[in-house]
PDB file of N, CA and C in Angstrom:
ATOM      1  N   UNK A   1      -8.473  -0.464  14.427  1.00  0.00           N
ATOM      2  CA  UNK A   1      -8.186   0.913  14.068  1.00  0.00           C
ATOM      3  C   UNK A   1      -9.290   1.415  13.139  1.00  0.00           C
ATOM      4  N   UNK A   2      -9.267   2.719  13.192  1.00  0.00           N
ATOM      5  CA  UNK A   2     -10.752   3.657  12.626  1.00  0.00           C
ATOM      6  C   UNK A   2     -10.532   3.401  11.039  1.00  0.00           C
ATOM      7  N   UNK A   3     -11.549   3.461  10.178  1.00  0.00           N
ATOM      8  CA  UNK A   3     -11.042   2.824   8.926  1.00  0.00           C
ATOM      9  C   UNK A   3     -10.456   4.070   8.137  1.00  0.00           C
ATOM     10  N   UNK A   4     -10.451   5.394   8.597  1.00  0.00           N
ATOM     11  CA  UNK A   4     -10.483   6.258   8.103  1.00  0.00           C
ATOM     12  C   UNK A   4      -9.187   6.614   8.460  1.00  0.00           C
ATOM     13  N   UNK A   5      -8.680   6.683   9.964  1.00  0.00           N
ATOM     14  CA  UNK A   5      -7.140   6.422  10.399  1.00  0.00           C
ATOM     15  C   UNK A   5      -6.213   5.911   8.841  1.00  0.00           C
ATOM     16  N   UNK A   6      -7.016   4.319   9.079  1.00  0.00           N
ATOM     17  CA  UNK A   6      -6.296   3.551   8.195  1.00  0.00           C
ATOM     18  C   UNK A   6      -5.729   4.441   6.510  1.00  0.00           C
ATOM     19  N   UNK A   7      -6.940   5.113   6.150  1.00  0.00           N
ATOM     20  CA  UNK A   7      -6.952   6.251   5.157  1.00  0.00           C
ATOM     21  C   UNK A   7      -5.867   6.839   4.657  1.00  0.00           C
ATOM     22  N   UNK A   8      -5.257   7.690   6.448  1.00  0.00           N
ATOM     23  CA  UNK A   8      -4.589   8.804   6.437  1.00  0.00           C
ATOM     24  C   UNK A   8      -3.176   7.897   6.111  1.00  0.00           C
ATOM     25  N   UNK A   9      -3.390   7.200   6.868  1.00  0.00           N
ATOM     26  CA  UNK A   9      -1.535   6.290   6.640  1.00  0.00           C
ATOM     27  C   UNK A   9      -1.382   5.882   5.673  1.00  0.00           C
ATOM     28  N   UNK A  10      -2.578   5.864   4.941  1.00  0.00           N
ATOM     29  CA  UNK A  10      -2.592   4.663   3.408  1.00  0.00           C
ATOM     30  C   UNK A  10      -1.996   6.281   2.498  1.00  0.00           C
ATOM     31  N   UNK A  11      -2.433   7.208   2.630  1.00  0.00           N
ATOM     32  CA  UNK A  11      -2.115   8.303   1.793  1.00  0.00           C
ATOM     33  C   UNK A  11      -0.565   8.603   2.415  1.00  0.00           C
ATOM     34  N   UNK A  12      -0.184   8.570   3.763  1.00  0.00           N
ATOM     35  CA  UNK A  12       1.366   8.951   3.984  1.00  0.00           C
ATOM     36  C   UNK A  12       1.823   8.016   3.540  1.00  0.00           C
ATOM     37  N   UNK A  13       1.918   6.801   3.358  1.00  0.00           N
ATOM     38  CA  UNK A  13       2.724   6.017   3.069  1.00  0.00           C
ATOM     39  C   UNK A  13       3.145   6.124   1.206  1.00  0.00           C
ATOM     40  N   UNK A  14       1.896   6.169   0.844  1.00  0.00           N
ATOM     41  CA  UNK A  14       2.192   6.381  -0.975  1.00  0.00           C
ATOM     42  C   UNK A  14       2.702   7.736  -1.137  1.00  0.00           C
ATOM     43  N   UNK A  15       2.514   8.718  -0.243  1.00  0.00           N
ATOM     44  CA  UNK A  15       3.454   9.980  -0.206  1.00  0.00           C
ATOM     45  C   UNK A  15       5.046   9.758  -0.208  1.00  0.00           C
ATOM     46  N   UNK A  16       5.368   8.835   0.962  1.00  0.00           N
ATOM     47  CA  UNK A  16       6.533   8.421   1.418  1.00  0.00           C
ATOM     48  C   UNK A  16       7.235   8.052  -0.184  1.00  0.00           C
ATOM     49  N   UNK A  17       6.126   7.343  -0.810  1.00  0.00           N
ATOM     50  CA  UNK A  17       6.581   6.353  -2.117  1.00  0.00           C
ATOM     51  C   UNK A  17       7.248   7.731  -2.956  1.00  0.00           C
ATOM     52  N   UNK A  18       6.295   8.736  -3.059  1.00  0.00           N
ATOM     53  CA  UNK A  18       6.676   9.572  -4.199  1.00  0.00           C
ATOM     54  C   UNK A  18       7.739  10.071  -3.636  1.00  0.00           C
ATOM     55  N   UNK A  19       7.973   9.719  -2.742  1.00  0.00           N
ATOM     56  CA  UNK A  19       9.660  10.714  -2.730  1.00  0.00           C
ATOM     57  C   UNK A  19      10.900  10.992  -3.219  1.00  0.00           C
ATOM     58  N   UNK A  20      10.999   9.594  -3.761  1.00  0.00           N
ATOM     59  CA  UNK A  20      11.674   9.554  -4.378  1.00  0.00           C
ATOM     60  C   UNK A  20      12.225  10.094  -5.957  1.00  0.00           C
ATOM     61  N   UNK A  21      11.201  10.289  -6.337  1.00  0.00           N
ATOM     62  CA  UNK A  21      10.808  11.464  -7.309  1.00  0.00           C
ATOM     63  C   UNK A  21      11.373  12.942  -7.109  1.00  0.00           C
ATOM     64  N   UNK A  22      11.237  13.372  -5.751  1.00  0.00           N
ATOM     65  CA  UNK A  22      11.913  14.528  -5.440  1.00  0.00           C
ATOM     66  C   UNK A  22      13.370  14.837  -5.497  1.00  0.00           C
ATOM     67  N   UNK A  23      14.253  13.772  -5.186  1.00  0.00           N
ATOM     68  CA  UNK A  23      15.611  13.826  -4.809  1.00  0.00           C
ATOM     69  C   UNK A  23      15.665  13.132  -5.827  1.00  0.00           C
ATOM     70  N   UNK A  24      16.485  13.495  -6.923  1.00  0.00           N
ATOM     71  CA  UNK A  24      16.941  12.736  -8.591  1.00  0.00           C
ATOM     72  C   UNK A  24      18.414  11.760  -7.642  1.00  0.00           C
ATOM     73  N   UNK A  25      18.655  10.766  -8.263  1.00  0.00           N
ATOM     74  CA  UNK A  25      19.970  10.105  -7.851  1.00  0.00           C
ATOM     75  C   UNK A  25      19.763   9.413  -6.376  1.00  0.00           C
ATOM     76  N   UNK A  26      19.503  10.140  -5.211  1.00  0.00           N
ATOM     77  CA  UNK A  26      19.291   9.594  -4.318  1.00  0.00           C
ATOM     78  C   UNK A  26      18.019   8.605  -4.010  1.00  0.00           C
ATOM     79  N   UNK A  27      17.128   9.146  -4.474  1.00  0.00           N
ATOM     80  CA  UNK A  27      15.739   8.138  -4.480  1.00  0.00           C
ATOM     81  C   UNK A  27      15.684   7.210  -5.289  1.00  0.00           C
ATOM     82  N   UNK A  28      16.277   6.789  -5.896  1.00  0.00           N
ATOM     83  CA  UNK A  28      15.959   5.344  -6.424  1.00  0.00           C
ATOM     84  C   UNK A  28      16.901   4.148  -5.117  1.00  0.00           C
ATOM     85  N   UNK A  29      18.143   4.989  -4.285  1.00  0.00           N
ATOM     86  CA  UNK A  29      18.648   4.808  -3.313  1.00  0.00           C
ATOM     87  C   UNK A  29      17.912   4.153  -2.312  1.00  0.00           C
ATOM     88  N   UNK A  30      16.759   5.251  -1.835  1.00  0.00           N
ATOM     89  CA  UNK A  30      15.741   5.368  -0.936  1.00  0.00           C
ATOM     90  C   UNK A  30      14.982   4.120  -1.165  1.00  0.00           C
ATOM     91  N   UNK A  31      14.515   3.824  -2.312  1.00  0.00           N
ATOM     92  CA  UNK A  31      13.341   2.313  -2.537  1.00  0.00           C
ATOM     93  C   UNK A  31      14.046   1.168  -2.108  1.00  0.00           C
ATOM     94  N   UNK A  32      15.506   0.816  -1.770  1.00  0.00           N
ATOM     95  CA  UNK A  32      15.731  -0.200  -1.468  1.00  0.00           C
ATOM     96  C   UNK A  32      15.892  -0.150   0.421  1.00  0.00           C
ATOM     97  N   UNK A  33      15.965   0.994   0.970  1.00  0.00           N
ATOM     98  CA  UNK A  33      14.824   1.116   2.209  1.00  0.00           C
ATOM     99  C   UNK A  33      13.237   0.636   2.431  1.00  0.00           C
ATOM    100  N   UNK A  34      12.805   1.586   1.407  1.00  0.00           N
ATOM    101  CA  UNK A  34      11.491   1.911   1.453  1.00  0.00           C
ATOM    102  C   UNK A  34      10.778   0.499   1.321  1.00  0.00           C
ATOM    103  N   UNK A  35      10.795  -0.287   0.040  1.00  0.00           N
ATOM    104  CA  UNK A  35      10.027  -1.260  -0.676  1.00  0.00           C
ATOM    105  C   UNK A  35       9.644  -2.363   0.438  1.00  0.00           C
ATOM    106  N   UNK A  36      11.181  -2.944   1.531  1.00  0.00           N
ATOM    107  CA  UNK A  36      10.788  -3.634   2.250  1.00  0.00           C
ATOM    108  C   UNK A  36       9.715  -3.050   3.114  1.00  0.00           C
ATOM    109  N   UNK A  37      10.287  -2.129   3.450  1.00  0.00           N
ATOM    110  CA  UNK A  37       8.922  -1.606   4.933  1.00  0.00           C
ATOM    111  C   UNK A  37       7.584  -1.389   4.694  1.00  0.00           C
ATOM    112  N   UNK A  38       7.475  -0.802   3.052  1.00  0.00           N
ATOM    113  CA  UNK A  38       6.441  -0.520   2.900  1.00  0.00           C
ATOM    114  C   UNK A  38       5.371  -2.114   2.542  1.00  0.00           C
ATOM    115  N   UNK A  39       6.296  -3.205   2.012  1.00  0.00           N
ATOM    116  CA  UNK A  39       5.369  -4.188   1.910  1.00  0.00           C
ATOM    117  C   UNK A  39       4.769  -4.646   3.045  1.00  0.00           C
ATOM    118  N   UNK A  40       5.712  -4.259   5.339  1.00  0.00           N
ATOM    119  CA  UNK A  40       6.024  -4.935   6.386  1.00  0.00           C
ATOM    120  C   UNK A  40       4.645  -4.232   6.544  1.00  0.00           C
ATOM    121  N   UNK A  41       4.545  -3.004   6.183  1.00  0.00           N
ATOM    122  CA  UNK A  41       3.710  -2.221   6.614  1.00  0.00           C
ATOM    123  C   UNK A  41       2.075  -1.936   5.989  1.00  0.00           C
ATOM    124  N   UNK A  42       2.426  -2.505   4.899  1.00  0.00           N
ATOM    125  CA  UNK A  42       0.799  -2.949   4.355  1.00  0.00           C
ATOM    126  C   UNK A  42       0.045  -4.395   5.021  1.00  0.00           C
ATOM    127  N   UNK A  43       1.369  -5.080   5.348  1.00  0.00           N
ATOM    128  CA  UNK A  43       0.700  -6.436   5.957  1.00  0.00           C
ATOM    129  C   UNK A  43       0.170  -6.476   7.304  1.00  0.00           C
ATOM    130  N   UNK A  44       0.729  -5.255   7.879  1.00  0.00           N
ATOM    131  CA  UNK A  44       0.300  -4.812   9.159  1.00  0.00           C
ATOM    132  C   UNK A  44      -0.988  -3.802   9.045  1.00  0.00           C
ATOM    133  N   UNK A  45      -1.459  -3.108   8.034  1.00  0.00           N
ATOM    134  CA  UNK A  45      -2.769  -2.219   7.869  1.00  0.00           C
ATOM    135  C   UNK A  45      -3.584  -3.290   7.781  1.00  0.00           C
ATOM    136  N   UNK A  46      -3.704  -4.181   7.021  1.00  0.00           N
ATOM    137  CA  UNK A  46      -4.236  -4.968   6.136  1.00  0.00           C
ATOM    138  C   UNK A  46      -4.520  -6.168   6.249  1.00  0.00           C
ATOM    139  N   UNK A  47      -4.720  -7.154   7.366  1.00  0.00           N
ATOM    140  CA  UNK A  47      -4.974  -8.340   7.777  1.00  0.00           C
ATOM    141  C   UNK A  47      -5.207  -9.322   6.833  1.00  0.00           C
ATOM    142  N   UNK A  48      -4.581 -10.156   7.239  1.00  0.00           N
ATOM    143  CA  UNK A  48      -4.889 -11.758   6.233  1.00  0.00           C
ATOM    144  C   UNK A  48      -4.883 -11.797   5.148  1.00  0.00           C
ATOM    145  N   UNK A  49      -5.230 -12.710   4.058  1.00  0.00           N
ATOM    146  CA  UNK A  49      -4.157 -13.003   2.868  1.00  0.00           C
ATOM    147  C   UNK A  49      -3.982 -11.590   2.135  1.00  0.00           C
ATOM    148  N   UNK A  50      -5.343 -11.365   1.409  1.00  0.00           N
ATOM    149  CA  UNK A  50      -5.441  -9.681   1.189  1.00  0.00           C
ATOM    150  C   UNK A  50      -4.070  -8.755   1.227  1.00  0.00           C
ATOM    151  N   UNK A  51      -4.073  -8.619   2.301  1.00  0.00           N
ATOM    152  CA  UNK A  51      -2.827  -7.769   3.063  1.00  0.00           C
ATOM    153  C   UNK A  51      -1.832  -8.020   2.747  1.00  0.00           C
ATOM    154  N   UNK A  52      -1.396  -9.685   2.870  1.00  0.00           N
ATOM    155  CA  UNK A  52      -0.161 -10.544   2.659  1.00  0.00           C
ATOM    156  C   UNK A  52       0.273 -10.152   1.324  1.00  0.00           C
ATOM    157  N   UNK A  53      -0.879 -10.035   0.136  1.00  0.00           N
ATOM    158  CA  UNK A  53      -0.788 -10.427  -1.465  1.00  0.00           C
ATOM    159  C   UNK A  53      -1.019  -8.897  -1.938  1.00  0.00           C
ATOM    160  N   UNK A  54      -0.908  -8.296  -1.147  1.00  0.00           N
ATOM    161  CA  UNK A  54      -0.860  -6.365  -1.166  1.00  0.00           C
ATOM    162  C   UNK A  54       0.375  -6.340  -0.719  1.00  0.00           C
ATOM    163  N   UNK A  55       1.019  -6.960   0.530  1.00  0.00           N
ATOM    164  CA  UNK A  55       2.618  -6.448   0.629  1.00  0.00           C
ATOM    165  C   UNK A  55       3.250  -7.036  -0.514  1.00  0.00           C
ATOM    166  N   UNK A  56       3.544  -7.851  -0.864  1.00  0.00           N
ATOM    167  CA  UNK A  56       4.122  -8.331  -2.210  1.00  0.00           C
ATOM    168  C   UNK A  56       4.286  -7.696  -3.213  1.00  0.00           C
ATOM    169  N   UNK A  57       3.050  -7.106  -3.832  1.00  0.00           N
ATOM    170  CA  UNK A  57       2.732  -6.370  -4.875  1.00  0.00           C
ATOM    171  C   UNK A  57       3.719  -5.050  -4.427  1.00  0.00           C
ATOM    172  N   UNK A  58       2.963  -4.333  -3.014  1.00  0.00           N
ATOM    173  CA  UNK A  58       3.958  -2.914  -2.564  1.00  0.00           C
ATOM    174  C   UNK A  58       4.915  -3.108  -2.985  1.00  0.00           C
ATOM    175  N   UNK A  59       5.838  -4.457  -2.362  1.00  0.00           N
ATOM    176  CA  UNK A  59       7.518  -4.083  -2.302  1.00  0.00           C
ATOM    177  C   UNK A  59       8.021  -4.113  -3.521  1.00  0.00           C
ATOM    178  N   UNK A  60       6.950  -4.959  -4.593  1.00  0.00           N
ATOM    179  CA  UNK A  60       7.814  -5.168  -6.125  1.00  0.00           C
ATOM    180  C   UNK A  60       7.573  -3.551  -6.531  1.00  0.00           C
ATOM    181  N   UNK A  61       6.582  -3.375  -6.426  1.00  0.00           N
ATOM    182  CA  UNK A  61       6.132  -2.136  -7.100  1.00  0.00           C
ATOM    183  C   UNK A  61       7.421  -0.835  -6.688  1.00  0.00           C
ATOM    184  N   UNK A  62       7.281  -0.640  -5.252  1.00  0.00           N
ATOM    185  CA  UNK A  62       8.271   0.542  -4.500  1.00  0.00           C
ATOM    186  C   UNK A  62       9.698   0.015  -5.322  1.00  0.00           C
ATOM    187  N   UNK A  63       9.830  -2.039  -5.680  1.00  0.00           N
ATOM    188  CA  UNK A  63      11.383  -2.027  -5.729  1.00  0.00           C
ATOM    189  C   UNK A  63      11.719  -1.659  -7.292  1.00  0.00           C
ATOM    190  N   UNK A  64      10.332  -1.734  -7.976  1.00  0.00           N
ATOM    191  CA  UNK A  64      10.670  -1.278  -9.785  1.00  0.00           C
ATOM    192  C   UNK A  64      11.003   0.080 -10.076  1.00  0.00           C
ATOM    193  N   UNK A  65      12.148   0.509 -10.715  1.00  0.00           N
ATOM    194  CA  UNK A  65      11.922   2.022 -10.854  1.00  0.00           C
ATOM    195  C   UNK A  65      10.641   2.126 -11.676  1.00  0.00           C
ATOM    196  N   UNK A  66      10.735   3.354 -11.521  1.00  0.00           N
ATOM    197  CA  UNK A  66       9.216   4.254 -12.326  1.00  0.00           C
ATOM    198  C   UNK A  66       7.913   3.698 -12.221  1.00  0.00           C
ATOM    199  N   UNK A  67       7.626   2.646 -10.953  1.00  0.00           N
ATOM    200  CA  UNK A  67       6.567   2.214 -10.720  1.00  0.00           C
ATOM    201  C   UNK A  67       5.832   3.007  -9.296  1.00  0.00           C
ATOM    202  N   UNK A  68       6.719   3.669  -8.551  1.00  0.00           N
ATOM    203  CA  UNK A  68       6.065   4.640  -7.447  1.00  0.00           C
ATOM    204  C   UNK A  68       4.891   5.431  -7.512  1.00  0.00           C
ATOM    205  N   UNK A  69       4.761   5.685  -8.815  1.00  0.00           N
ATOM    206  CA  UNK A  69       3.593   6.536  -9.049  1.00  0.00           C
ATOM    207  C   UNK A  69       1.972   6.034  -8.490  1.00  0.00           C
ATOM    208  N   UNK A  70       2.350   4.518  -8.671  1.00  0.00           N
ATOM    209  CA  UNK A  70       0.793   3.795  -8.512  1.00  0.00           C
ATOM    210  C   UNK A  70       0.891   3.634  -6.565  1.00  0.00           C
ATOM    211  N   UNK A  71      -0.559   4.565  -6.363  1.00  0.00           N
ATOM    212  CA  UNK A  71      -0.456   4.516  -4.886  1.00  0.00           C
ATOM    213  C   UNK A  71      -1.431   3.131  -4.496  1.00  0.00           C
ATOM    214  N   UNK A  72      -0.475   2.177  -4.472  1.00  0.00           N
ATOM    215  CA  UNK A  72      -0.718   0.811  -3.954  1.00  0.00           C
ATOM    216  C   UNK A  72      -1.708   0.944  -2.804  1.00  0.00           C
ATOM    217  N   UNK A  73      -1.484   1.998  -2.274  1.00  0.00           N
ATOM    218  CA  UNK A  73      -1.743   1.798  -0.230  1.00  0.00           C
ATOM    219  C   UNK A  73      -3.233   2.030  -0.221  1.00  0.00           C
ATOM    220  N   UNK A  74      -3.587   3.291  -0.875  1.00  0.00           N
ATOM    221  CA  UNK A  74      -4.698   3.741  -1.331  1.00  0.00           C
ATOM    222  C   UNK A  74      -5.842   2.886  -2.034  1.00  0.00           C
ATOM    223  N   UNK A  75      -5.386   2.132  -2.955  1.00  0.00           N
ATOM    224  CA  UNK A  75      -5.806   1.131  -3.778  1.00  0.00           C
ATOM    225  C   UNK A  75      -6.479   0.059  -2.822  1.00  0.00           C
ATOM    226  N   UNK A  76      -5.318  -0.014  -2.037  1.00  0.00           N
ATOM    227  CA  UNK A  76      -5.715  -1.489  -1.016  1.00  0.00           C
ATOM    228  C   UNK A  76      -6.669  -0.929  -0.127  1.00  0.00           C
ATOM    229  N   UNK A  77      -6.832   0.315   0.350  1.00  0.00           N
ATOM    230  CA  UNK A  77      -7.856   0.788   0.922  1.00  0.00           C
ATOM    231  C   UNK A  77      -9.060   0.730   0.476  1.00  0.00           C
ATOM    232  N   UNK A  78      -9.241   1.380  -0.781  1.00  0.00           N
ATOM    233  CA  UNK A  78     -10.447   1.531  -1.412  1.00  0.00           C
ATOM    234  C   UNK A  78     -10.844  -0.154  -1.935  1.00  0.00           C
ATOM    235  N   UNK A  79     -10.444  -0.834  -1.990  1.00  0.00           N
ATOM    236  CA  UNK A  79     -10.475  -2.275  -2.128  1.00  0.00           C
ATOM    237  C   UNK A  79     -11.545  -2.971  -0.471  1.00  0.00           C
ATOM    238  N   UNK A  80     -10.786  -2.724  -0.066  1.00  0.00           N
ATOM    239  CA  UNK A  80     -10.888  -3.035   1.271  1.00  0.00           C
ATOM    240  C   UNK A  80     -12.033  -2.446   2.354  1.00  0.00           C
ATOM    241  N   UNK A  81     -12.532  -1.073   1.573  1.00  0.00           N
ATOM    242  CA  UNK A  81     -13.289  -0.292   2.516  1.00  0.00           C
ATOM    243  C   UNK A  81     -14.091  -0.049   1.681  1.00  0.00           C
ATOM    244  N   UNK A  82     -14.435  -0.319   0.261  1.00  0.00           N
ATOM    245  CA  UNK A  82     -15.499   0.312  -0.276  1.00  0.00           C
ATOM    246  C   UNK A  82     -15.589  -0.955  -1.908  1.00  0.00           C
ATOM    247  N   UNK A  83     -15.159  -1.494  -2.054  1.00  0.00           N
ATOM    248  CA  UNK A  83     -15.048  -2.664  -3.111  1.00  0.00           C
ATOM    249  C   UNK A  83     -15.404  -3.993  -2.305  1.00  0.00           C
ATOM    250  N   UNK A  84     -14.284  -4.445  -1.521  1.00  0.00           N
ATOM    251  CA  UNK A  84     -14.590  -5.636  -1.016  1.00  0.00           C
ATOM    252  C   UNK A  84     -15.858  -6.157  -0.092  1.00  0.00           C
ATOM    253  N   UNK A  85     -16.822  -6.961  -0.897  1.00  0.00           N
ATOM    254  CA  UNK A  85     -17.972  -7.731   0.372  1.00  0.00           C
ATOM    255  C   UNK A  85     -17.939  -8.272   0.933  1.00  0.00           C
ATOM    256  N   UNK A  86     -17.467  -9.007   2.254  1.00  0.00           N
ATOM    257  CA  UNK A  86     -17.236 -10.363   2.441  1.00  0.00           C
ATOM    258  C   UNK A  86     -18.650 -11.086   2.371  1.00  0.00           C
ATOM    259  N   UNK A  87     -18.027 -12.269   2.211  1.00  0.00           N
ATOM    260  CA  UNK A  87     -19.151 -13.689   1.594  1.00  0.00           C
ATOM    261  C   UNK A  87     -20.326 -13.534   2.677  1.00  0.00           C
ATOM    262  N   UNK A  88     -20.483 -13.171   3.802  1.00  0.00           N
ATOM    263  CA  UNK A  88     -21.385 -13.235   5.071  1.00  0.00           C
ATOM    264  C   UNK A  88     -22.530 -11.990   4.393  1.00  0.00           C
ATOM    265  N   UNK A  89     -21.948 -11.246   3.895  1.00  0.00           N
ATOM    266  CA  UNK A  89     -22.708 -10.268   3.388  1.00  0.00           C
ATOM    267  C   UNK A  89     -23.439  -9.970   2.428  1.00  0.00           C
ATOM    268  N   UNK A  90     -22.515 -10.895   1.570  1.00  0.00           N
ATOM    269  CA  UNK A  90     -23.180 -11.441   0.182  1.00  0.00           C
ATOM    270  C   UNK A  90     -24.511 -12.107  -0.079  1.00  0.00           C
ATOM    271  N   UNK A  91     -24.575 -12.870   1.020  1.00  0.00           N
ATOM    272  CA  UNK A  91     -25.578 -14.246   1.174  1.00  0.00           C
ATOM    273  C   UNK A  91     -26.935 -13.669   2.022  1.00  0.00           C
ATOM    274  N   UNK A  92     -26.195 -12.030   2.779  1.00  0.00           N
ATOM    275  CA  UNK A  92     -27.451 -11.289   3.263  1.00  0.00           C
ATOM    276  C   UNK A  92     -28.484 -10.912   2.013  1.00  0.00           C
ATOM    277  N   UNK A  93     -27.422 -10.745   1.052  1.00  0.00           N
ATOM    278  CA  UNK A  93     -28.648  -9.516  -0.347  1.00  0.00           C
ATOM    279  C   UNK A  93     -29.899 -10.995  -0.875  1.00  0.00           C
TER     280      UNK A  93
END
């Protein structure tokens, strides 16, 4: 998938997160939906351990109150698409 695709979902999904914010009473409801899928669903953007040790983090994060704010998805993107070198690349410089 286009890495930029990957982008757009990484921003709906931490959207998805803030929602709960919107609806007082019901959204803290909503994270015990949300937290699992959203960790099912970073491990699926996000290949191999990386990904694995990013869903983890998501679901604690989505399952803590008042921790939604931090857009995990985004994070793991910019990690991933503009931070991370892999070692093959390293050994090019």
């Amino acid at each position: 998938m286009n890495k930029y695709k990957i982008l757009v979902l990484s921003i709906l999904c931490d959207a998805m997160g803030y929602l709960s914010f919107v609806i007082p009473g019901i959204g803290e409801f909503s994270d015990i939906v949300w937290a699992p899928l959203s960790g099912w669903i970073m491990t699926k953007l996000y290949k191999g351990k990386p990904g694995k040790i990013a869903g983890v983090i998501t679901f604690i994060e989505e399952a803590l109150p008042g921790f939604d704010v931090i857009p995990t998805f985004t994070l793991m993107w910019l990690y991933t698409y503009v931070f991370y070198r892999p070692k093959s690349y390293k050994e090019a410089d």
